[in-house]
N, C-alpha and C. Protein backbone atom coordinates (compact mmCIF):
# COMPACT_ATOMS: atom_id res chain seq x y z
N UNK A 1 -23.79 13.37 6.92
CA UNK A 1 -23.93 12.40 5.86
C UNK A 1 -23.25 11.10 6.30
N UNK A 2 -23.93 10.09 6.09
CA UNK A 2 -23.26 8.92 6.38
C UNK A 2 -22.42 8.48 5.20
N UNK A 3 -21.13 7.20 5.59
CA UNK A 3 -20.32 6.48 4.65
C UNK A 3 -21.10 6.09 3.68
N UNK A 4 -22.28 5.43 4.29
CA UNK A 4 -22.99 4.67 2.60
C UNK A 4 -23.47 6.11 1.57
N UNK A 5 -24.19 6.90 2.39
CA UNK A 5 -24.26 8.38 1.66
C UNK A 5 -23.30 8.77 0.49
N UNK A 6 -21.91 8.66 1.39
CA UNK A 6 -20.85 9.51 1.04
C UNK A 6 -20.50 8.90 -0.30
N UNK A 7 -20.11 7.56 -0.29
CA UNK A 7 -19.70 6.34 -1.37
C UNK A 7 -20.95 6.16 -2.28
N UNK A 8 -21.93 6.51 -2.14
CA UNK A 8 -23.33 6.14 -3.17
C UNK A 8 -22.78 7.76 -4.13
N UNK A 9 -22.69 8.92 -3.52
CA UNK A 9 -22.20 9.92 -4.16
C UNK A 9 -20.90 9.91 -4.79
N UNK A 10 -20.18 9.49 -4.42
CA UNK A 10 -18.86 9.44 -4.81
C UNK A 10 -18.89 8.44 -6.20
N UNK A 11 -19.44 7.31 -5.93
CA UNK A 11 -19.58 6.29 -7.45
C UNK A 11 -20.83 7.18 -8.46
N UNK A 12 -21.77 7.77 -7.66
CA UNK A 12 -22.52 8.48 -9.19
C UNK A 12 -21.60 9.66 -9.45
N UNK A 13 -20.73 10.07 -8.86
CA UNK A 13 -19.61 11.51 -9.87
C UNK A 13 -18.73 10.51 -10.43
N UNK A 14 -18.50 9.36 -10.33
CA UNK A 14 -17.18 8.49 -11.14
C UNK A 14 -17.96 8.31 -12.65
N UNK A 15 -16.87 8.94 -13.59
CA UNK A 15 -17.51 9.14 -14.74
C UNK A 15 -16.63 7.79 -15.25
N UNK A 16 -15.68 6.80 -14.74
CA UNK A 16 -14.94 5.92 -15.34
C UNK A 16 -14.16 6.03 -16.68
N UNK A 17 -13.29 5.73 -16.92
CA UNK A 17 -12.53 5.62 -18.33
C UNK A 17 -12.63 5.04 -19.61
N UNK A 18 -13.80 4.19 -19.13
CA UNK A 18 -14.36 3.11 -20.23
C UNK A 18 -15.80 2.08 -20.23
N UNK A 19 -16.41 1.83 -20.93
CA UNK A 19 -17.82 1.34 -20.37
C UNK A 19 -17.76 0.23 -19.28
N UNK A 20 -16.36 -0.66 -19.20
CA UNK A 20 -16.02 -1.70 -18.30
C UNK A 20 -16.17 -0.70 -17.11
N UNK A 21 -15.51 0.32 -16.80
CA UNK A 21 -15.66 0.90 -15.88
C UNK A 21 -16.91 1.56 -15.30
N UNK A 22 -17.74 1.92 -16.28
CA UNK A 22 -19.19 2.46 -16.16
C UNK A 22 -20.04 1.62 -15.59
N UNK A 23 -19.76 0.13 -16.01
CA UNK A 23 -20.94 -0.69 -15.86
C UNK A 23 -20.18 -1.41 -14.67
N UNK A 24 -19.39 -1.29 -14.17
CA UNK A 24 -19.03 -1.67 -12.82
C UNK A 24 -19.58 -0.79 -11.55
N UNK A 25 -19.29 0.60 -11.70
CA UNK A 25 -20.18 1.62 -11.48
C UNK A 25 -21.06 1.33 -10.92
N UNK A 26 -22.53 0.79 -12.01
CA UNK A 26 -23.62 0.76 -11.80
C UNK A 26 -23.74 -0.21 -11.11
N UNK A 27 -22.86 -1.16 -11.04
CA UNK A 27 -23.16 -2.78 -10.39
C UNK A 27 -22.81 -2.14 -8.38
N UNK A 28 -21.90 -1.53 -8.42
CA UNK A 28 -21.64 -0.78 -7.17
C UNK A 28 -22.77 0.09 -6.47
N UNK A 29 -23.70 0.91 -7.21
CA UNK A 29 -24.40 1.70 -7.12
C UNK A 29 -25.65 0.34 -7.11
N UNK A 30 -25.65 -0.19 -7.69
CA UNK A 30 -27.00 -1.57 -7.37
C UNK A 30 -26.60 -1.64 -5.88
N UNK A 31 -25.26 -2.52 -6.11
CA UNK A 31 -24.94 -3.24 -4.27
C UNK A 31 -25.29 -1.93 -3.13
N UNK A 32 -24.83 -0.65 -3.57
CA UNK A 32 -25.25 -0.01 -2.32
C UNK A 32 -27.09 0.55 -2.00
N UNK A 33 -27.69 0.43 -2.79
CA UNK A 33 -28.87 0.51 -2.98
C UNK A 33 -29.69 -0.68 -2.53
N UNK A 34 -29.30 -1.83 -2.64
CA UNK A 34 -29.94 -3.02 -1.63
C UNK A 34 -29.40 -3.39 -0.58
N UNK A 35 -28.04 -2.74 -0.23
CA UNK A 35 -27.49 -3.09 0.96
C UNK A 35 -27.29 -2.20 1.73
N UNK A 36 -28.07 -1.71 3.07
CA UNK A 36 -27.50 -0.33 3.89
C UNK A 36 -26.20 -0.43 4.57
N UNK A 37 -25.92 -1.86 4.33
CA UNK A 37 -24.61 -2.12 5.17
C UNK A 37 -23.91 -2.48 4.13
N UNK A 38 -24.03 -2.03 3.26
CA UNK A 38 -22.91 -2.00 1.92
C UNK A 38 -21.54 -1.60 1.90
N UNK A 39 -21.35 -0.91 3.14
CA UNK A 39 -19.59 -0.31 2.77
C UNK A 39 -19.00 -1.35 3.97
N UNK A 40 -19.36 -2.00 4.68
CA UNK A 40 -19.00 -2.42 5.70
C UNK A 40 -18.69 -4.20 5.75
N UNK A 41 -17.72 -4.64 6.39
CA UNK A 41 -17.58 -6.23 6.33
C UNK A 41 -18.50 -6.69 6.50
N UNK A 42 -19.06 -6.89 7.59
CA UNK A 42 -20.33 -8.12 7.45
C UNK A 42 -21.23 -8.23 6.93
N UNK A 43 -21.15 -6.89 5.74
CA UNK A 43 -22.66 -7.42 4.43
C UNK A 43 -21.91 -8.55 3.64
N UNK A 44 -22.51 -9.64 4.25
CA UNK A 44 -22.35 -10.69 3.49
C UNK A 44 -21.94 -10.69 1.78
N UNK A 45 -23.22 -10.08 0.88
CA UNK A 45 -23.12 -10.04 -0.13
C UNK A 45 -22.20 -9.07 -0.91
N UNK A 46 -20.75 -8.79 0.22
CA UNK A 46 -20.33 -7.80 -0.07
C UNK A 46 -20.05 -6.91 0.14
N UNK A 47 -18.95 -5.96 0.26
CA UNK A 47 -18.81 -4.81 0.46
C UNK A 47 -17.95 -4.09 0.05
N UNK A 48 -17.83 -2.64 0.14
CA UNK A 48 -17.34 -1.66 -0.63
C UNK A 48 -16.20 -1.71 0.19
N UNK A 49 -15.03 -1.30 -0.58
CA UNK A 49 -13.26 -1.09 0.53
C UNK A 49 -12.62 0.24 -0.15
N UNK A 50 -11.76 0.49 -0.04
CA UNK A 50 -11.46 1.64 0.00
C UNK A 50 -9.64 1.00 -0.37
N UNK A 51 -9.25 1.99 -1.14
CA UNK A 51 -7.53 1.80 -1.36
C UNK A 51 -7.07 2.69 -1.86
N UNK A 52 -5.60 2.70 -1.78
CA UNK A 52 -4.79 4.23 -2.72
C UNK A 52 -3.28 3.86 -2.98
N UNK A 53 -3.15 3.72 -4.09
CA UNK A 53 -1.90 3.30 -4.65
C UNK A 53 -0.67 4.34 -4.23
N UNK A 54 0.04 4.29 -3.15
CA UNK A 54 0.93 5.56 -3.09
C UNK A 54 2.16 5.92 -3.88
N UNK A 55 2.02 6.54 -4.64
CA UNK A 55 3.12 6.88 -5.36
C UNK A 55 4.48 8.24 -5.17
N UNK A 56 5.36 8.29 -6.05
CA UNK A 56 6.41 9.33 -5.73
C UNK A 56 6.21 9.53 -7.14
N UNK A 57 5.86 10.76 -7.36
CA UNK A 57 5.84 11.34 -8.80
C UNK A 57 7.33 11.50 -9.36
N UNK A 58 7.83 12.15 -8.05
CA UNK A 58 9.21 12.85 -8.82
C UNK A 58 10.11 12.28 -8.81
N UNK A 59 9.77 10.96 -8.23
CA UNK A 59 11.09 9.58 -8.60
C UNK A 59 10.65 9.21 -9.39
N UNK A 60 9.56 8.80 -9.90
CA UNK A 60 8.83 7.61 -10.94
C UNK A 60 8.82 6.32 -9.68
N UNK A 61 8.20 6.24 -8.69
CA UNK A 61 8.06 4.89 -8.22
C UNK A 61 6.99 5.14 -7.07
N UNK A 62 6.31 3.54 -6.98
CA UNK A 62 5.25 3.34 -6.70
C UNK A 62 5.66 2.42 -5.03
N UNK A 63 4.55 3.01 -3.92
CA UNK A 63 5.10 1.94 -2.84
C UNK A 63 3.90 0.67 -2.66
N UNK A 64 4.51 -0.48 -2.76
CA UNK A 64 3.30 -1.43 -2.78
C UNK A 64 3.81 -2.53 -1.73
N UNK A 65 2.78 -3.16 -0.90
CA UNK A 65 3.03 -4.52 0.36
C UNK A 65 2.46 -5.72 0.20
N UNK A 66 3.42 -6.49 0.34
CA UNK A 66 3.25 -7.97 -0.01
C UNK A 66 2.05 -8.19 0.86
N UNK A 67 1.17 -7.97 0.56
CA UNK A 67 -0.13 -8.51 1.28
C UNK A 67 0.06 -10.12 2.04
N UNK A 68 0.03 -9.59 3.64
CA UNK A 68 0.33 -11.17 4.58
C UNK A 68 -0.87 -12.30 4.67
N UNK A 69 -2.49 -11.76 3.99
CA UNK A 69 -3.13 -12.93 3.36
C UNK A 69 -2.96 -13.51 1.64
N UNK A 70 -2.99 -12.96 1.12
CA UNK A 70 -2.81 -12.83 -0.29
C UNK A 70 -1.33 -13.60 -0.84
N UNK A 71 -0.15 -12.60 -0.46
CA UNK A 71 1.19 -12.96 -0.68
C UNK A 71 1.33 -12.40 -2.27
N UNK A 72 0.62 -11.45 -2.42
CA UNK A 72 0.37 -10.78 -3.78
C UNK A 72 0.40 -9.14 -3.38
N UNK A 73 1.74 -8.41 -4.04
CA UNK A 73 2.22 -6.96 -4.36
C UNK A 73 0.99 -6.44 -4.90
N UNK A 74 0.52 -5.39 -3.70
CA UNK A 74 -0.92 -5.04 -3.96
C UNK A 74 -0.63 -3.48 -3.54
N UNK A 75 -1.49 -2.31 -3.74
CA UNK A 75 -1.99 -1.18 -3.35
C UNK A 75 -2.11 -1.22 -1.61
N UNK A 76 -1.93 -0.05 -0.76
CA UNK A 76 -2.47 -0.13 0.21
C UNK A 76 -4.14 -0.14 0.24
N UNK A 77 -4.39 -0.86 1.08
CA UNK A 77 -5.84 -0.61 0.94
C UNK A 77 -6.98 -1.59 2.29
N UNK A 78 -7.88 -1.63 2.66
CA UNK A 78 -8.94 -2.12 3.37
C UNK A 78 -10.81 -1.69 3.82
N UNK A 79 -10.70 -2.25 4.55
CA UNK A 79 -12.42 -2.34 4.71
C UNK A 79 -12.14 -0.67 4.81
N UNK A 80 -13.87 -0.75 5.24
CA UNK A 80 -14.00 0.69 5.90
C UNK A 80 -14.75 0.74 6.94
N UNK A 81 -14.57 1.59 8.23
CA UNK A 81 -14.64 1.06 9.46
C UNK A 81 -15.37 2.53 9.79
N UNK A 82 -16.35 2.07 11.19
CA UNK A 82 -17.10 3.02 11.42
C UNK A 82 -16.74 4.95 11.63
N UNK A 83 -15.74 4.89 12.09
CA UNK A 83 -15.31 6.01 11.93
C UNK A 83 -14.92 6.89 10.88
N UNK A 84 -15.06 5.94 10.00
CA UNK A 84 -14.58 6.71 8.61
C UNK A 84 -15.67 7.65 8.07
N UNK A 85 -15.43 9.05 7.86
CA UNK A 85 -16.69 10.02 7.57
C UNK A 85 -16.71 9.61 6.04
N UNK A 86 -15.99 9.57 4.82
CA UNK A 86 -15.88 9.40 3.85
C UNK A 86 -15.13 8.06 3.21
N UNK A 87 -15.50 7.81 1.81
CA UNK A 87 -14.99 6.76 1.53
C UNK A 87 -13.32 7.24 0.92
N UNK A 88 -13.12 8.39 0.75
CA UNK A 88 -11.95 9.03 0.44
C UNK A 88 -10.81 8.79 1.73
N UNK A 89 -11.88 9.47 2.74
CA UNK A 89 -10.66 9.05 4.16
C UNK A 89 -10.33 7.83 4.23
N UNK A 90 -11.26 6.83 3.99
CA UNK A 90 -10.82 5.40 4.55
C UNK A 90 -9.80 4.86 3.48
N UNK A 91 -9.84 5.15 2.56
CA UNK A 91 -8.44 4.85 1.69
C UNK A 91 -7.43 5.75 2.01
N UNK A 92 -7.18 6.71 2.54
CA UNK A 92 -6.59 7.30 3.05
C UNK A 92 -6.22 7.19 4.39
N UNK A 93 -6.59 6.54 4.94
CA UNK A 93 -6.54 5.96 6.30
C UNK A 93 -5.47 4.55 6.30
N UNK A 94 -6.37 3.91 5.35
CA UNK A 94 -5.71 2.56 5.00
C UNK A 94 -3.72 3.10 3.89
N UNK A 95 -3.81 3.91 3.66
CA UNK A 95 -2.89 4.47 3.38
C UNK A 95 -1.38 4.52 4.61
N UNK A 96 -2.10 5.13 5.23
CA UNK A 96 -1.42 6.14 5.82
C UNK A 96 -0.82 4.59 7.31
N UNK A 97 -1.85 3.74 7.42
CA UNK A 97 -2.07 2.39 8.34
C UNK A 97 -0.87 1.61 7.60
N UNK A 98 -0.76 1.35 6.42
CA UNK A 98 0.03 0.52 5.61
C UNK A 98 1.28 0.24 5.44
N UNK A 99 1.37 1.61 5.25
CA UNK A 99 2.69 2.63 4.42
C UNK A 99 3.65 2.62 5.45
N UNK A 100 3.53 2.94 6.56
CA UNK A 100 3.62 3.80 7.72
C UNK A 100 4.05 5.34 7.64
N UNK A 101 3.60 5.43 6.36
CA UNK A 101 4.32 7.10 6.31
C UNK A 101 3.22 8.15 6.84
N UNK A 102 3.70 8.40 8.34
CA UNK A 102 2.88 8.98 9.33
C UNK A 102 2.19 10.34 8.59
N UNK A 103 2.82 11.10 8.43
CA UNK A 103 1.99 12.29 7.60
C UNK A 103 2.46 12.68 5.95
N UNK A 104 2.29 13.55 5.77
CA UNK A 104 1.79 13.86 4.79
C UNK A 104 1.39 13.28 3.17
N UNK A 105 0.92 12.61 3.40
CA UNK A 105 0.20 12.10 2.11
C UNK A 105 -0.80 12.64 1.58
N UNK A 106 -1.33 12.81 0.78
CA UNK A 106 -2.39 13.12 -0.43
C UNK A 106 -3.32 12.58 -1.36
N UNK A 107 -4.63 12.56 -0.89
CA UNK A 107 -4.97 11.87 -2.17
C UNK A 107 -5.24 12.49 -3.34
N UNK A 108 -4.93 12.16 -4.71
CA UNK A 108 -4.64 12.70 -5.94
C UNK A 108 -6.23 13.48 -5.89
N UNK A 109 -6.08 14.74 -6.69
CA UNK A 109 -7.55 15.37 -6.86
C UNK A 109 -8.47 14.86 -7.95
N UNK A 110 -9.85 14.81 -7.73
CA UNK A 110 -10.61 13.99 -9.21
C UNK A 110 -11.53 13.03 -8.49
N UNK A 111 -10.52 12.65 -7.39
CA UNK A 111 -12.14 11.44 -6.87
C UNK A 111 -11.06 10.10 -7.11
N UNK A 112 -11.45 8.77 -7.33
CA UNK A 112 -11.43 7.90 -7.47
C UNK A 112 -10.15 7.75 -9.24
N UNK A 113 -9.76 6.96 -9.18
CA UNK A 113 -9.01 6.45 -10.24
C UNK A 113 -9.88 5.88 -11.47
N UNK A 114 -10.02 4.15 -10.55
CA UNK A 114 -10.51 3.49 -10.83
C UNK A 114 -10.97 2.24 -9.85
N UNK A 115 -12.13 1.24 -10.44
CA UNK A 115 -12.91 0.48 -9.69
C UNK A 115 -12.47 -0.77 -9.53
N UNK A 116 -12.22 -1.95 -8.77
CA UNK A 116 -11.83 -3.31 -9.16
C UNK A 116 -12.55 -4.29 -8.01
N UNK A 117 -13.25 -5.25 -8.57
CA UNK A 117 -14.48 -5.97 -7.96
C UNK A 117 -13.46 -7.13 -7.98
N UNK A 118 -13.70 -8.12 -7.06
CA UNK A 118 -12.47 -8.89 -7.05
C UNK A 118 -13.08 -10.18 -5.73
N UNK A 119 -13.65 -11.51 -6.25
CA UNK A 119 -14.00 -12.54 -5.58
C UNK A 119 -13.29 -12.74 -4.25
N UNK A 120 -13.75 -12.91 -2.77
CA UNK A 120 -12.94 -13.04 -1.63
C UNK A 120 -14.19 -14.10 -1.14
N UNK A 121 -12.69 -14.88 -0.24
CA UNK A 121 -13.67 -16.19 0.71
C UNK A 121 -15.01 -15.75 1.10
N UNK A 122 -15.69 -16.89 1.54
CA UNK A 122 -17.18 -16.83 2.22
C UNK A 122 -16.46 -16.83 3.85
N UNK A 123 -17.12 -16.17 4.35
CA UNK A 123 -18.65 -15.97 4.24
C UNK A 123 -19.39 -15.01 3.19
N UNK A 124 -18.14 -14.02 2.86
CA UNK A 124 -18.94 -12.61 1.65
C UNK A 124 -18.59 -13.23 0.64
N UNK A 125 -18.94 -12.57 -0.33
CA UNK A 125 -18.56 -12.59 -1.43
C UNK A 125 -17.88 -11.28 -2.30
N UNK A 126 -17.91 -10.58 -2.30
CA UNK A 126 -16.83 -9.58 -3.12
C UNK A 126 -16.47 -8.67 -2.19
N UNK A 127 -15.62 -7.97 -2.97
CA UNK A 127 -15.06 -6.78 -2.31
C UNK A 127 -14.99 -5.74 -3.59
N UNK A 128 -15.69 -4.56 -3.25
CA UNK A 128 -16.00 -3.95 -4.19
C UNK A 128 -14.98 -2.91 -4.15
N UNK A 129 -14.33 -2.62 -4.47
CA UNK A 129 -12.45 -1.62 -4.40
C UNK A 129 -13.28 -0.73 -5.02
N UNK A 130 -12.97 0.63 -4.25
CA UNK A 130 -12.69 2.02 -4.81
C UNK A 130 -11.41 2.35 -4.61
N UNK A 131 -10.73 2.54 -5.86
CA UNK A 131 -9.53 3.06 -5.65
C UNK A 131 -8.41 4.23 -5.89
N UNK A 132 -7.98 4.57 -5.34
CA UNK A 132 -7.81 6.27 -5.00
C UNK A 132 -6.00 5.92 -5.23
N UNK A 133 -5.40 7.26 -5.31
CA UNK A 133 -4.00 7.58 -5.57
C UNK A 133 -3.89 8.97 -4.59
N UNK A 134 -2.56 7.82 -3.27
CA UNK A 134 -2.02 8.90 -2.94
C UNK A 134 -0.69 9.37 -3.21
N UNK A 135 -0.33 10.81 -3.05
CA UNK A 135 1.03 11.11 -3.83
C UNK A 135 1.98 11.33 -2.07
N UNK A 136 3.23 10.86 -2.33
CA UNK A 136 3.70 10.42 -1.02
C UNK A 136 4.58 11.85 -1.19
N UNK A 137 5.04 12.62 -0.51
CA UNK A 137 5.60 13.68 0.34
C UNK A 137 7.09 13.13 -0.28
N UNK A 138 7.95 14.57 -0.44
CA UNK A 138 9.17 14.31 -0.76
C UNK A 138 10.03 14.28 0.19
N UNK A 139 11.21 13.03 0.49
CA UNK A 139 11.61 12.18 1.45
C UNK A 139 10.58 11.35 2.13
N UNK A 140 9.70 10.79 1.92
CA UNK A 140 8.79 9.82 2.48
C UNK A 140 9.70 8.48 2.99
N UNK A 141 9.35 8.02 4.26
CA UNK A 141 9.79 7.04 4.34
C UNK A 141 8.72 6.05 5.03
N UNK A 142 8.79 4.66 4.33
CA UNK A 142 7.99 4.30 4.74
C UNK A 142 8.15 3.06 5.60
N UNK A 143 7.19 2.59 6.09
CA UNK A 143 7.69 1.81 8.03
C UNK A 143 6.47 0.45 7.90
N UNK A 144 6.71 -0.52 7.36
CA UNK A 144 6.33 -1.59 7.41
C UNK A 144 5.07 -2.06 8.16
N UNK A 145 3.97 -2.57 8.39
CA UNK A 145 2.99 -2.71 9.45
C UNK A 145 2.67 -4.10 9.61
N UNK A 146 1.60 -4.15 10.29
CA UNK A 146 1.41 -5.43 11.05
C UNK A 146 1.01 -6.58 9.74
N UNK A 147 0.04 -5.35 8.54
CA UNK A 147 -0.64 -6.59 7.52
C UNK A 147 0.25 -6.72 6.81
N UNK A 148 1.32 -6.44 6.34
CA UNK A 148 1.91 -7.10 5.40
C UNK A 148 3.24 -7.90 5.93
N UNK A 149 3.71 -8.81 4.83
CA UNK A 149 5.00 -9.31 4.80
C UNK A 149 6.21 -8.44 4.86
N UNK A 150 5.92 -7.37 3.58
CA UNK A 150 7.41 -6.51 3.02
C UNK A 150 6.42 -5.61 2.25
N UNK A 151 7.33 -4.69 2.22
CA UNK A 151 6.59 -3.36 1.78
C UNK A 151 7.74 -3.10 0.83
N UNK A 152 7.53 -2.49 -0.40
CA UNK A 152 8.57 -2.13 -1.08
C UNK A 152 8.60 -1.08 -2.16
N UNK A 153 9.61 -0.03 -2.63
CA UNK A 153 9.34 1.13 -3.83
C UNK A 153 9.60 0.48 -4.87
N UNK A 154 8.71 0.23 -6.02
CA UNK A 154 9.35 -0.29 -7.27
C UNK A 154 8.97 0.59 -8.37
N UNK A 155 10.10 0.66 -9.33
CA UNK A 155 9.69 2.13 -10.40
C UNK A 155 8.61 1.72 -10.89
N UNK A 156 7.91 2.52 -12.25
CA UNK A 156 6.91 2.18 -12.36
C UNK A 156 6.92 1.08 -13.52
N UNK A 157 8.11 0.78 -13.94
CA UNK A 157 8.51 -0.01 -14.79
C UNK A 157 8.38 -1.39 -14.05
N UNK A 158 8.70 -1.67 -12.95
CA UNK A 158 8.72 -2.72 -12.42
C UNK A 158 7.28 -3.67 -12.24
N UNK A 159 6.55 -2.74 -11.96
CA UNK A 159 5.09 -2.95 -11.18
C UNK A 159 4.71 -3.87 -12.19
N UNK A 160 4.72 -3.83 -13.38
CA UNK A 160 4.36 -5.29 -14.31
C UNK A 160 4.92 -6.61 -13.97
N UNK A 161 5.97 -6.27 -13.37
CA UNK A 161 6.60 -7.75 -13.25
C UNK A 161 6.37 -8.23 -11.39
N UNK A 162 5.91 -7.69 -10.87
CA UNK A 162 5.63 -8.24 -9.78
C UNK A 162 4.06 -8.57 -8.87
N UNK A 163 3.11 -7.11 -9.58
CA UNK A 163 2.33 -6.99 -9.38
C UNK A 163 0.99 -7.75 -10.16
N UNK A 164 0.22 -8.05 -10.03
CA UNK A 164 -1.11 -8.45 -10.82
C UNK A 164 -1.63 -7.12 -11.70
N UNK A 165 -2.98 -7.75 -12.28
CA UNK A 165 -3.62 -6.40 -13.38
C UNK A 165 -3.78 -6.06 -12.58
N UNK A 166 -4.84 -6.00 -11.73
CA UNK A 166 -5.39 -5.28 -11.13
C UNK A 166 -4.84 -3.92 -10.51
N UNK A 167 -3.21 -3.73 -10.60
CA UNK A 167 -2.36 -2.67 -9.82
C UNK A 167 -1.56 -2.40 -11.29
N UNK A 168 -1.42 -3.33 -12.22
CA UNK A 168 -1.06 -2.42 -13.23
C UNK A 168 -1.92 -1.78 -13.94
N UNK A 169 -3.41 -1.20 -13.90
CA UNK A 169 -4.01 -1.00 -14.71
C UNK A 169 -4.32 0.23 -14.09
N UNK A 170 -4.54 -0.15 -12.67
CA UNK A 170 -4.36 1.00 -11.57
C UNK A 170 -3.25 2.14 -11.97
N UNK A 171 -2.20 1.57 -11.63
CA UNK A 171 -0.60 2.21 -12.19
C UNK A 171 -0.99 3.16 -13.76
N UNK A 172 -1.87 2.79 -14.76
CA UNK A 172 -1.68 3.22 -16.02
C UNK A 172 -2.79 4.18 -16.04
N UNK A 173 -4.31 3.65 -15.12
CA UNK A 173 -4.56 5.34 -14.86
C UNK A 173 -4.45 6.10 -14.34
N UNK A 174 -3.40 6.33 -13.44
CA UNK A 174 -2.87 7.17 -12.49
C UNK A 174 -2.42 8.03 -13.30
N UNK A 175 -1.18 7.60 -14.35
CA UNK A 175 -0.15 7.71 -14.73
C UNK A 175 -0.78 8.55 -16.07
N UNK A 176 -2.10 8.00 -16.39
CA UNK A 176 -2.59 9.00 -17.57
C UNK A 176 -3.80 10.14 -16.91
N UNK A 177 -4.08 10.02 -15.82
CA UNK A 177 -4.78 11.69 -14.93
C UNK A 177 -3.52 12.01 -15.18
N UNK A 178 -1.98 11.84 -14.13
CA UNK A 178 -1.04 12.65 -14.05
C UNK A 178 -0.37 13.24 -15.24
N UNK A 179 -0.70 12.65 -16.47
CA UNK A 179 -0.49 13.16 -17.69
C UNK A 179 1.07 12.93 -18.02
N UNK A 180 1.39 11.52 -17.25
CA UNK A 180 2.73 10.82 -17.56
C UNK A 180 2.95 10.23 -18.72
């Protein structure tokens, strides 16, 4: 099965949390249906990325990196690149690339969280986020990488005050699958 395969399946099992979420869905499931190069950077009109908010359940805190284009406390997360068999791995990939927390991570069971479509320079135009929750290993430590500025644990209390919606809203459905 190919990535576009894998991600065209993966968004028709996303049952979303709310019709905002449904009808984003379908707008995802449009883009990959006219685009065979839909999960990938150089579809112009777009493409699908992959991310996973890593969290520590049993501290209450979330690890997030000053993104070194952005300069905005974001989720790990990026494209998805040919090797990636699934759109699950490649957020998991981009995880694991980010974080630097070499093994054991997890992505939360269920599939996807939630969706966030989000305007980026031309030459494309969007970036269509699937976004996933991984749960970080107890003693995790994590090791800074090339894309970001600073990488940092902030409880989950914090994440409002540093982060954008887009990672607090993330943060609140995590936090209601985990039944926090």
């Amino acid at each position: 099965m190919s990535l576009h395969e894998d991600a065209t399946l993966v968004l028709k099992a996303y049952a979303g949390r709310d019709d905002q979420q449904r009808e984003l869905r379908d707008v995802y499931l449009e883009h990959l249906a006219a685009h065979p190069d839909g999960v990938y950077k150089p579809c112009r009109a777009g493409h699908v990325t992959g991310s996973a908010l890593v969290i520590d359940p049993a501290r209450g805190r979330v690890l997030l990196t000053l993104h070194k284009k952005l300069g905005k406390w974001l989720q790990m997360g990026g494209h998805c690149e040919p090797d990636d068999a699934t759109l699950a791995a490649a957020a998991l990939r981009e995880a694991v690339e980010e974080s630097g927390i070499a093994s054991g991570l997890t992505l939360l069971d269920g599939g996807p969280v939630r969706l966030d479509r989000h305007p980026i320079p031309a030459p494309c135009n969007w970036h269509l986020d699937v976004q996933y929750v991984a749960l970080a290993p107890a003693g995790a430590v994590a090791e800074i990488s090339e894309e970001s500025l600073d990488l940092r644990w902030f409880s989950y209390e914090q994440v409002a005050e540093v982060a954008d919606t887009s990672v607090v809203r993330l943060l609140e459905e995590t936090l209601a699958r985990l039944g926090a």
